[in-house]
Protein backbone atom coordinates (compact mmCIF):
# COMPACT_ATOMS: atom_id res chain seq x y z
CA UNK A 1 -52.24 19.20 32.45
CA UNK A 2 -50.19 15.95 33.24
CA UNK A 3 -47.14 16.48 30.68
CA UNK A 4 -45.74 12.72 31.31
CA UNK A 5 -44.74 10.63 28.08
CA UNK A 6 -46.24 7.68 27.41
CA UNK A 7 -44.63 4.32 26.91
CA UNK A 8 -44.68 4.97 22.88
CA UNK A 9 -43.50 8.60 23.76
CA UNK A 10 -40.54 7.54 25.37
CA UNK A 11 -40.00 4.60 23.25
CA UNK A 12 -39.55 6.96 19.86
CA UNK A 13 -37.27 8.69 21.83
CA UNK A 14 -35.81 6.55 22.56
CA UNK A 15 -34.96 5.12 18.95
CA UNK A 16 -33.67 8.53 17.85
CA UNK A 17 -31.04 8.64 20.35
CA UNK A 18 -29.44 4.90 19.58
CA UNK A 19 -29.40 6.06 16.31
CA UNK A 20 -25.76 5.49 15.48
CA UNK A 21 -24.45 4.33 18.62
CA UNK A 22 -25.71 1.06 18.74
CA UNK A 23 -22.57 -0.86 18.72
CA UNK A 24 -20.77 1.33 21.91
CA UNK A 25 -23.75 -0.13 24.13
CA UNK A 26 -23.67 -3.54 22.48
CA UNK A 27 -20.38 -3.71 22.90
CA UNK A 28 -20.59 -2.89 26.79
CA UNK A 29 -23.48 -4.90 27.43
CA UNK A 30 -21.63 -7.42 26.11
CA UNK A 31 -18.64 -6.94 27.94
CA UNK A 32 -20.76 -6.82 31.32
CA UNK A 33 -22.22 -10.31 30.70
CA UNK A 34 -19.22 -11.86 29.47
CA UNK A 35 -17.62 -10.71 32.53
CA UNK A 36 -20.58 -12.30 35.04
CA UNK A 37 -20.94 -15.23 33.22
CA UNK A 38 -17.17 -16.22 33.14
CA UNK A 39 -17.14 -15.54 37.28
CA UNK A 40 -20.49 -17.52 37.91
CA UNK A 41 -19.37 -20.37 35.64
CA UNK A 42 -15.42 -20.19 37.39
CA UNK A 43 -17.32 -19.88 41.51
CA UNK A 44 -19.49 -23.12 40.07
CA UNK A 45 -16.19 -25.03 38.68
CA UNK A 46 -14.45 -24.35 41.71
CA UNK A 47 -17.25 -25.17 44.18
CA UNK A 48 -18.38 -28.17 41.89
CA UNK A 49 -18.56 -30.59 44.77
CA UNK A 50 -21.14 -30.52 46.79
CA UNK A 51 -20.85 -30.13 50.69
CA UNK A 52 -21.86 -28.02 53.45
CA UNK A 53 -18.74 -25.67 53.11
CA UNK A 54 -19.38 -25.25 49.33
CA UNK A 55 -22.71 -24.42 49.52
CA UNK A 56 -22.07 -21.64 52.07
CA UNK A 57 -19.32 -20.44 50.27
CA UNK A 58 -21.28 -20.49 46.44
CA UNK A 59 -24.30 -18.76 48.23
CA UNK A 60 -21.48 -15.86 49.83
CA UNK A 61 -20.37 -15.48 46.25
CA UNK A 62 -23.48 -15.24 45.14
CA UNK A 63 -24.31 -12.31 47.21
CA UNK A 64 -20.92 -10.69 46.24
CA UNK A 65 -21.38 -11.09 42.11
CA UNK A 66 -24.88 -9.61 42.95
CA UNK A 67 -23.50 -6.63 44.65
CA UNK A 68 -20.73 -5.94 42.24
CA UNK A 69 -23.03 -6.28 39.67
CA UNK A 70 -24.36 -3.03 40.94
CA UNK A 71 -21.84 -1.40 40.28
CA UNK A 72 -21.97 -2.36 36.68
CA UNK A 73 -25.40 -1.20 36.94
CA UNK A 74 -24.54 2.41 37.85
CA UNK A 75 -22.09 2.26 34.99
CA UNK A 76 -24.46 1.59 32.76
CA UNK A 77 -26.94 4.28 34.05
CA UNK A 78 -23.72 6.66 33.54
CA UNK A 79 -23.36 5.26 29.49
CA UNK A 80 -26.91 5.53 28.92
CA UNK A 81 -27.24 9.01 30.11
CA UNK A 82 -24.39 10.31 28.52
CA UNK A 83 -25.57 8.95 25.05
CA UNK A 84 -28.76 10.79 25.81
CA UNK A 85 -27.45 14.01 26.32
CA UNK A 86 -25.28 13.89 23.84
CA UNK A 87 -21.88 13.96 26.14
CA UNK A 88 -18.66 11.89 25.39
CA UNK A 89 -19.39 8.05 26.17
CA UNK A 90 -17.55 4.92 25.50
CA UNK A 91 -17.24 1.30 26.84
CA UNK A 92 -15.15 2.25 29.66
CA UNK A 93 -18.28 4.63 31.12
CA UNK A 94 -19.00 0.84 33.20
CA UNK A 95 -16.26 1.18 35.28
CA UNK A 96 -17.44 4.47 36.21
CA UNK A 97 -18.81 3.22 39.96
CA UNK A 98 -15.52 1.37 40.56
CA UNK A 99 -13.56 5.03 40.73
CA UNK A 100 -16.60 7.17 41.82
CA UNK A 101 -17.58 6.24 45.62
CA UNK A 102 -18.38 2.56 44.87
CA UNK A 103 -19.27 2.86 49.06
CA UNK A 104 -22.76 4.83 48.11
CA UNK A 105 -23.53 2.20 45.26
CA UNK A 106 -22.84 -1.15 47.31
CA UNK A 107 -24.54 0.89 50.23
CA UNK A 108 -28.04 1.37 48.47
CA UNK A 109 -27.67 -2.23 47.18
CA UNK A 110 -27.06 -3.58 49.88
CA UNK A 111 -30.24 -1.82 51.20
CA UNK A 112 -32.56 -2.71 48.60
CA UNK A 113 -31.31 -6.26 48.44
CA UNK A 114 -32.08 -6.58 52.10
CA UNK A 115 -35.23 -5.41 51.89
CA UNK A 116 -36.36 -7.79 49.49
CA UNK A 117 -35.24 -10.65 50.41
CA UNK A 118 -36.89 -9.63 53.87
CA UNK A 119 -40.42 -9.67 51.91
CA UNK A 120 -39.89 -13.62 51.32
CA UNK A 121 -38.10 -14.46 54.53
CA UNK A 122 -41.53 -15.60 56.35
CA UNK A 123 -42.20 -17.62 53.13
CA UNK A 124 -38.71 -19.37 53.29
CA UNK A 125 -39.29 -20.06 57.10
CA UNK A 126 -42.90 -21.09 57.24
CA UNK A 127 -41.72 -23.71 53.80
CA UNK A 128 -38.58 -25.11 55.80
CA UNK A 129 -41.01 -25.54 58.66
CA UNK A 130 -43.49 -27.20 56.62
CA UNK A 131 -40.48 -30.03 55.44
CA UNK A 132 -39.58 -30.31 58.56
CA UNK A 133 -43.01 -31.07 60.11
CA UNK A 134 -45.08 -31.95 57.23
CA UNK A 135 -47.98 -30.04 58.52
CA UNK A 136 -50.37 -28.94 55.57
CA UNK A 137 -51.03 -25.66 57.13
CA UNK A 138 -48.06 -24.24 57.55
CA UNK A 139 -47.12 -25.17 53.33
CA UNK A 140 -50.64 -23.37 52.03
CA UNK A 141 -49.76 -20.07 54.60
CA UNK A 142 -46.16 -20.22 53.51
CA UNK A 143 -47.14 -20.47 49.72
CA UNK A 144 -49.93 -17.19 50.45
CA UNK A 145 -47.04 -14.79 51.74
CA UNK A 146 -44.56 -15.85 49.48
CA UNK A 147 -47.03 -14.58 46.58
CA UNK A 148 -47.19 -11.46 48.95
CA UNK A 149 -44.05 -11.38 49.41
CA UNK A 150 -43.28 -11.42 45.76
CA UNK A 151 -45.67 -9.01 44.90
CA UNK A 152 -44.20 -6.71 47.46
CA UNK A 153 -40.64 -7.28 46.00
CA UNK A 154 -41.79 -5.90 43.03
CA UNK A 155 -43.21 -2.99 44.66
CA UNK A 156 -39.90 -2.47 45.87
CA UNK A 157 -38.09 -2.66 42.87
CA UNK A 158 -40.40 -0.16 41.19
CA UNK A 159 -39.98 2.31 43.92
CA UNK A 160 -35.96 2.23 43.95
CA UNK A 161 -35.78 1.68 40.08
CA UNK A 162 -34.10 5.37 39.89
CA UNK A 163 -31.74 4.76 42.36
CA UNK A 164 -28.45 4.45 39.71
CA UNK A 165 -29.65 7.29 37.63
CA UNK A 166 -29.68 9.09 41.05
CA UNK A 167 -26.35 7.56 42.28
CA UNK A 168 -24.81 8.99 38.72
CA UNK A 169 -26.27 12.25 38.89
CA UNK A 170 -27.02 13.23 42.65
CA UNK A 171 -23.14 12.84 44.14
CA UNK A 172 -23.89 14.99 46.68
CA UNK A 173 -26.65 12.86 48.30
CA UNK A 174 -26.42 10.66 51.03
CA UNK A 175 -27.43 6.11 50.48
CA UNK A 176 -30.59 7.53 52.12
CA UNK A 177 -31.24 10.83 50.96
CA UNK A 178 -31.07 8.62 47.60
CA UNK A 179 -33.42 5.98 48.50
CA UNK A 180 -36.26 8.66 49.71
CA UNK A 181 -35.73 10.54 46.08
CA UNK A 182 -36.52 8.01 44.51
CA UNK A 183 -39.38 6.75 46.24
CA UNK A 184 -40.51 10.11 45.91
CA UNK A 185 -40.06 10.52 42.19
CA UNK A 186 -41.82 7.20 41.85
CA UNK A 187 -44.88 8.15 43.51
CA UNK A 188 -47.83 7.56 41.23
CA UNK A 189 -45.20 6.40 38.59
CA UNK A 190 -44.36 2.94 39.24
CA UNK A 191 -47.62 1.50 37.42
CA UNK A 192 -46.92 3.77 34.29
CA UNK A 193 -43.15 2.14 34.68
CA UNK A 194 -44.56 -1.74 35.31
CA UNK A 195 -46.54 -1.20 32.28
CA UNK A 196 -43.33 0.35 30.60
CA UNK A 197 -41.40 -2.80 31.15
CA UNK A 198 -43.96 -5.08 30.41
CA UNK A 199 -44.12 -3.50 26.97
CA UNK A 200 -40.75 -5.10 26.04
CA UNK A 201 -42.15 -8.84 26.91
CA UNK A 202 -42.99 -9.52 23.46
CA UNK A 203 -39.80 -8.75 21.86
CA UNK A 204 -37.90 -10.13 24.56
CA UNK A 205 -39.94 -13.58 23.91
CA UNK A 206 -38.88 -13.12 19.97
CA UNK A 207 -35.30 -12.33 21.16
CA UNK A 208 -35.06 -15.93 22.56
CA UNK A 209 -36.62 -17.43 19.34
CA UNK A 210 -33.54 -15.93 17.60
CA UNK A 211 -31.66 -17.63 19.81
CA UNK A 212 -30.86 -14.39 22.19
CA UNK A 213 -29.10 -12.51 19.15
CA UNK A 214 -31.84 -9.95 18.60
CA UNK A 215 -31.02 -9.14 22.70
CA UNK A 216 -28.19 -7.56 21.33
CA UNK A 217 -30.18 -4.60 19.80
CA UNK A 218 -32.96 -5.27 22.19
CA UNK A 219 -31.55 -5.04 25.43
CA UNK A 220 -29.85 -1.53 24.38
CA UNK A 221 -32.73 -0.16 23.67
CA UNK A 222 -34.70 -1.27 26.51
CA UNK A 223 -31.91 0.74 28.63
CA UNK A 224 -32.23 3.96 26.91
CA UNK A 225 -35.89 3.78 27.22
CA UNK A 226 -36.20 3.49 31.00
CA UNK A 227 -33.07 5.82 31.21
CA UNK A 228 -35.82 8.30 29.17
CA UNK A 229 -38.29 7.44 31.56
CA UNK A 230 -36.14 8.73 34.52
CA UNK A 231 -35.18 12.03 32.41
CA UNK A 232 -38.88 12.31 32.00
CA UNK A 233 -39.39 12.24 35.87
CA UNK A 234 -36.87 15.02 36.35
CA UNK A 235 -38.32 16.89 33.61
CA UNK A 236 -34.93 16.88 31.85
CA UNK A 237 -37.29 15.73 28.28
């Protein structure tokens, strides 16, 4: 008998463990977007006139914020797990990848990141090929695979969307010993997760109507329900 939770499952749960801690996740949430936003808006103050040089440069950045965003993003798995089983947690639980073999988390980034942007790299040739040449063709065949492209991005992202949990919790495992674990803990999962997230797209829509303050309570939520989802795939709930 399959003994996986369902989306409302893990949702409840999901409510009875913020119970009471809502403002330590807030509060580094917060902090985390603060922190991008002040570097995105500084790189795009900095670079504000436009050139060849600058666009290089704002496009390396780019690729940098994205990767150190990462390790945010393992700091946040680390929170969000120890909140849910019931271990000592605080703000300063997102600096945890900076201290803890940031190498590994920048590594499987780096990985995943490639990969996807590989699934749209025939779309983004066969489109500057079709400006350059103006040849109808090549524009209908570059729009097809970059909606197969996309779709295969997401496919992607599904199937390494365990990798931080793993990164927090597996030290001992190699970038690609990490990878495979999760595409193997994803297998025959990744529609019941796609469904998962989906499930938030209504509040997130009424989230913007209150002009993004209900994301406050939202987005913290959202996090310890997919961090139940991968506690669910481990069998840990």
């Amino acid at each position: 008998m399959d003994s996986k939770k369902t989306s409302s499952e893990l949702k409840s749960i999901a409510k009875g463990k913020m119970m009471g801690r809502y403002s330590v996740a807030m509060g580094a949430l917060l902090l985390i977007f603060l922190m991008s936003f002040g570097c995105s808006m500084l790189i795009s103050m900095i670079l504000i006139v436009p050139s060849t040089i600058n666009k290089i440069t704002f496009f390396i950045c780019s690729i940098i914020l994205t990767l150190l965003s990462s390790i945010f993003a393992a700091g946040v798995a680390r929170l969000f797990l120890n909140m849910s089983r019931n271990l000592p947690y605080g703000i300063t639980d997102i600096f945890y990848g900076f201290t803890h073999r940031p190498d590994r988390i920048l590594g499987a980034a780096a990985l995943i990141y490639l990969m996807i942007v590989g699934c749209m790299a025939p779309y983004l040739i066969l489109i500057l090929l079709y400006i350059g040449t103006d040849i109808l063709a090549l524009g209908i065949i570059g729009l097809l695979l970059g909606i197969a492209g996309g779709v295969l991005g997401v496919i992607l992202s599904l199937r390494y969307s365990q990798v931080y949990y793993l990164l927090v919790d597996r030290p001992e495992l190699t970038v690609m010993e990490i990878l495979n674990t999760s595409k193997d803990m994803m297998l025959g999962n990744k529609g019941r997760y796609f469904y998962l997230i989906i499930s938030f797209f209504g509040w997130i829509f009424l989230s913007v109507l209150s002009c993004y303050i209900g994301l406050l309570w939202l987005v913290p939520y959202i996090e310890m329900t997919v961090t139940s989802f991968y506690q669910d795939l481990t069998g840990e709930i």
